[in-house]
C-alpha atoms as a PDB file:
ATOM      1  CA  UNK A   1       0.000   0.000   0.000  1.00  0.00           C
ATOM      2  CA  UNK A   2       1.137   3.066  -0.979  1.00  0.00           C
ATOM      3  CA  UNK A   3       1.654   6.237   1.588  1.00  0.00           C
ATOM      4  CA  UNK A   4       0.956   9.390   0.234  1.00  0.00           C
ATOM      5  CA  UNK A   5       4.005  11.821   1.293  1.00  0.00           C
ATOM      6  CA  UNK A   6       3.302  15.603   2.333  1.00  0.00           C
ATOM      7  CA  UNK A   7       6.785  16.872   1.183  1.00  0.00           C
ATOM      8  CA  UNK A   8       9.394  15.647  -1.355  1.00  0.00           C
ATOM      9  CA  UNK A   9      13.184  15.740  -1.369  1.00  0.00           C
ATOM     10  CA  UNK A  10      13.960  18.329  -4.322  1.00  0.00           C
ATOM     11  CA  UNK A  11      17.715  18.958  -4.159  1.00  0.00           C
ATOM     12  CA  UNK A  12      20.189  17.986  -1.548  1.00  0.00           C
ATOM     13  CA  UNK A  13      23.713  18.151  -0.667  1.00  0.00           C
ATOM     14  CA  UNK A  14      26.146  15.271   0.784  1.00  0.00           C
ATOM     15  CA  UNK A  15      29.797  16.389   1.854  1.00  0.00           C
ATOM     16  CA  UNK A  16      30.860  12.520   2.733  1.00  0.00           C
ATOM     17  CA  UNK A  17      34.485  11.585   3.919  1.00  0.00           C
ATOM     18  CA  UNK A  18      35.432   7.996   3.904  1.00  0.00           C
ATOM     19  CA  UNK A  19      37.765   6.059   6.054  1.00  0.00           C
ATOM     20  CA  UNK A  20      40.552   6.322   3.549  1.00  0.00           C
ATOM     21  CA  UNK A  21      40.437  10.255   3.714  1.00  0.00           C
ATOM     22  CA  UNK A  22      38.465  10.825   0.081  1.00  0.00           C
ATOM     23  CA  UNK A  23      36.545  13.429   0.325  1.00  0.00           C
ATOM     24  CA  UNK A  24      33.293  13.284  -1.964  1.00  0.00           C
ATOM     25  CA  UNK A  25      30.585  15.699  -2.660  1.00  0.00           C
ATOM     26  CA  UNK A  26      27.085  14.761  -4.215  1.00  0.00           C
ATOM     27  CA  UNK A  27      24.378  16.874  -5.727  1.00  0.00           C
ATOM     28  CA  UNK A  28      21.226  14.915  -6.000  1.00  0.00           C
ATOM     29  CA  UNK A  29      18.094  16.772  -7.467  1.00  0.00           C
ATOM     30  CA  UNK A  30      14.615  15.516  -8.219  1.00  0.00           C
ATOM     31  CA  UNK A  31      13.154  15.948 -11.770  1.00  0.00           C
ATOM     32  CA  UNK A  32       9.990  18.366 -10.810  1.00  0.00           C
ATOM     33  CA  UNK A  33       7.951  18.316 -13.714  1.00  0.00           C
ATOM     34  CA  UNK A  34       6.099  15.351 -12.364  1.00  0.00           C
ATOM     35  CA  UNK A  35       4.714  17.868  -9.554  1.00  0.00           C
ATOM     36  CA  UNK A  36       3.294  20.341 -12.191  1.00  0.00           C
ATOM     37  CA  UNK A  37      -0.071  18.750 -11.898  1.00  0.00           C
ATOM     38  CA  UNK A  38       0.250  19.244  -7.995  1.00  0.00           C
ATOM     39  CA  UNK A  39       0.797  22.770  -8.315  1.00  0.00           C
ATOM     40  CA  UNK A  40      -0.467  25.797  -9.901  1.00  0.00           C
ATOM     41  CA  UNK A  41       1.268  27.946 -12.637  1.00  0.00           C
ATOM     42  CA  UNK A  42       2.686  30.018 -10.355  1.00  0.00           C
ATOM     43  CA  UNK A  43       3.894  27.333  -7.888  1.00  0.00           C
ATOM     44  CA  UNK A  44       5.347  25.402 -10.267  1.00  0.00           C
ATOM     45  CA  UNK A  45       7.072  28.329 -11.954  1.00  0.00           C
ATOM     46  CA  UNK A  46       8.568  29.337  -8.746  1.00  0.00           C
ATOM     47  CA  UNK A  47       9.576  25.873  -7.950  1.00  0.00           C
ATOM     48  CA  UNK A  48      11.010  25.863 -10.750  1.00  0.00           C
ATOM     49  CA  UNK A  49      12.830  28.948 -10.624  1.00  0.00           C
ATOM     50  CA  UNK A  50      14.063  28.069  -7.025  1.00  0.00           C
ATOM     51  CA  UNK A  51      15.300  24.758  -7.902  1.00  0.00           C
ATOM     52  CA  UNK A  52      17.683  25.933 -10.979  1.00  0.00           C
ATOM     53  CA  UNK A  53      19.200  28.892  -8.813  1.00  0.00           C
ATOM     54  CA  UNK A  54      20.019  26.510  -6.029  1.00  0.00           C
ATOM     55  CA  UNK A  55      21.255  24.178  -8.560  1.00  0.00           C
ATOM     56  CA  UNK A  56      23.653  26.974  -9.898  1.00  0.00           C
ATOM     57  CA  UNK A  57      24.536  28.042  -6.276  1.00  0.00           C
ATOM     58  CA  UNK A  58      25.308  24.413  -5.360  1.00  0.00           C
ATOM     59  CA  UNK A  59      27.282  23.748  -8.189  1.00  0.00           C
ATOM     60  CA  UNK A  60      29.364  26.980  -7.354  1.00  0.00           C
ATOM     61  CA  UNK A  61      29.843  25.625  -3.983  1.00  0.00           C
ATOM     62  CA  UNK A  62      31.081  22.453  -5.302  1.00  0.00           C
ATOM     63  CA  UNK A  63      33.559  24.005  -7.757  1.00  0.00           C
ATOM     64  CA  UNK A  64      34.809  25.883  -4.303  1.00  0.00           C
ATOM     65  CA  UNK A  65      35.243  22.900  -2.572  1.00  0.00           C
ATOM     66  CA  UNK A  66      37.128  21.160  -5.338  1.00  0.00           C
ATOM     67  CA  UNK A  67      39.415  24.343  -5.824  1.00  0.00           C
ATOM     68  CA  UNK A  68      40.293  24.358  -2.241  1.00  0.00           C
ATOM     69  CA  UNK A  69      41.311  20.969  -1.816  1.00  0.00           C
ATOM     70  CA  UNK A  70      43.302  21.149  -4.986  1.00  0.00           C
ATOM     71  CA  UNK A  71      45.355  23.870  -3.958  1.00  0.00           C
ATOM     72  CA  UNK A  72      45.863  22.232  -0.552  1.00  0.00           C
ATOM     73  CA  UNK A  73      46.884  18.784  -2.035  1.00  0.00           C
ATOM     74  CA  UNK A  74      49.309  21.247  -4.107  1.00  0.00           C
ATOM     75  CA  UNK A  75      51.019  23.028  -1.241  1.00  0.00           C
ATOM     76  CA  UNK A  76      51.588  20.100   1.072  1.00  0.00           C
ATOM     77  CA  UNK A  77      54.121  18.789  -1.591  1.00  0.00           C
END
């Protein structure tokens, strides 16, 4: 039997650092055109709009992440 959920995962985030010291980071988002039904125009639309900005900020982050621990890996040599 199916549950039906109030809320959804959209877009999330995972800084994850195993036991051998790799450091990983994952960007997982949720295709949202299967909520336009859901939603009205103008919900969906802002959805929408929210989801792509975070997308861009997150991928910044993740580009700052990776740029930082190259230069580290470079100056410890």
């Amino acid at each position: 039997m199916r549950t039906k959920r109030k809320e959804a995962k959209l877009l999330s985030y995972t800084l994850l650092y195993d036991r051998t010291g790799k450091l990983v980071t994952e960007r997982t988002s949720t295709d949202i055109s299967e909520l336009k039904k859901f939603l009205s125009k103008e919900e969906y639309n802002a959805l929408n709009t929210v989801v792509r900005e975070a997308t861009t900020k997150l991928d910044n982050v993740h580009s700052y992440i990776e740029n930082y621990l190259s230069a580290r890996v470079m100056t410890q040599k």
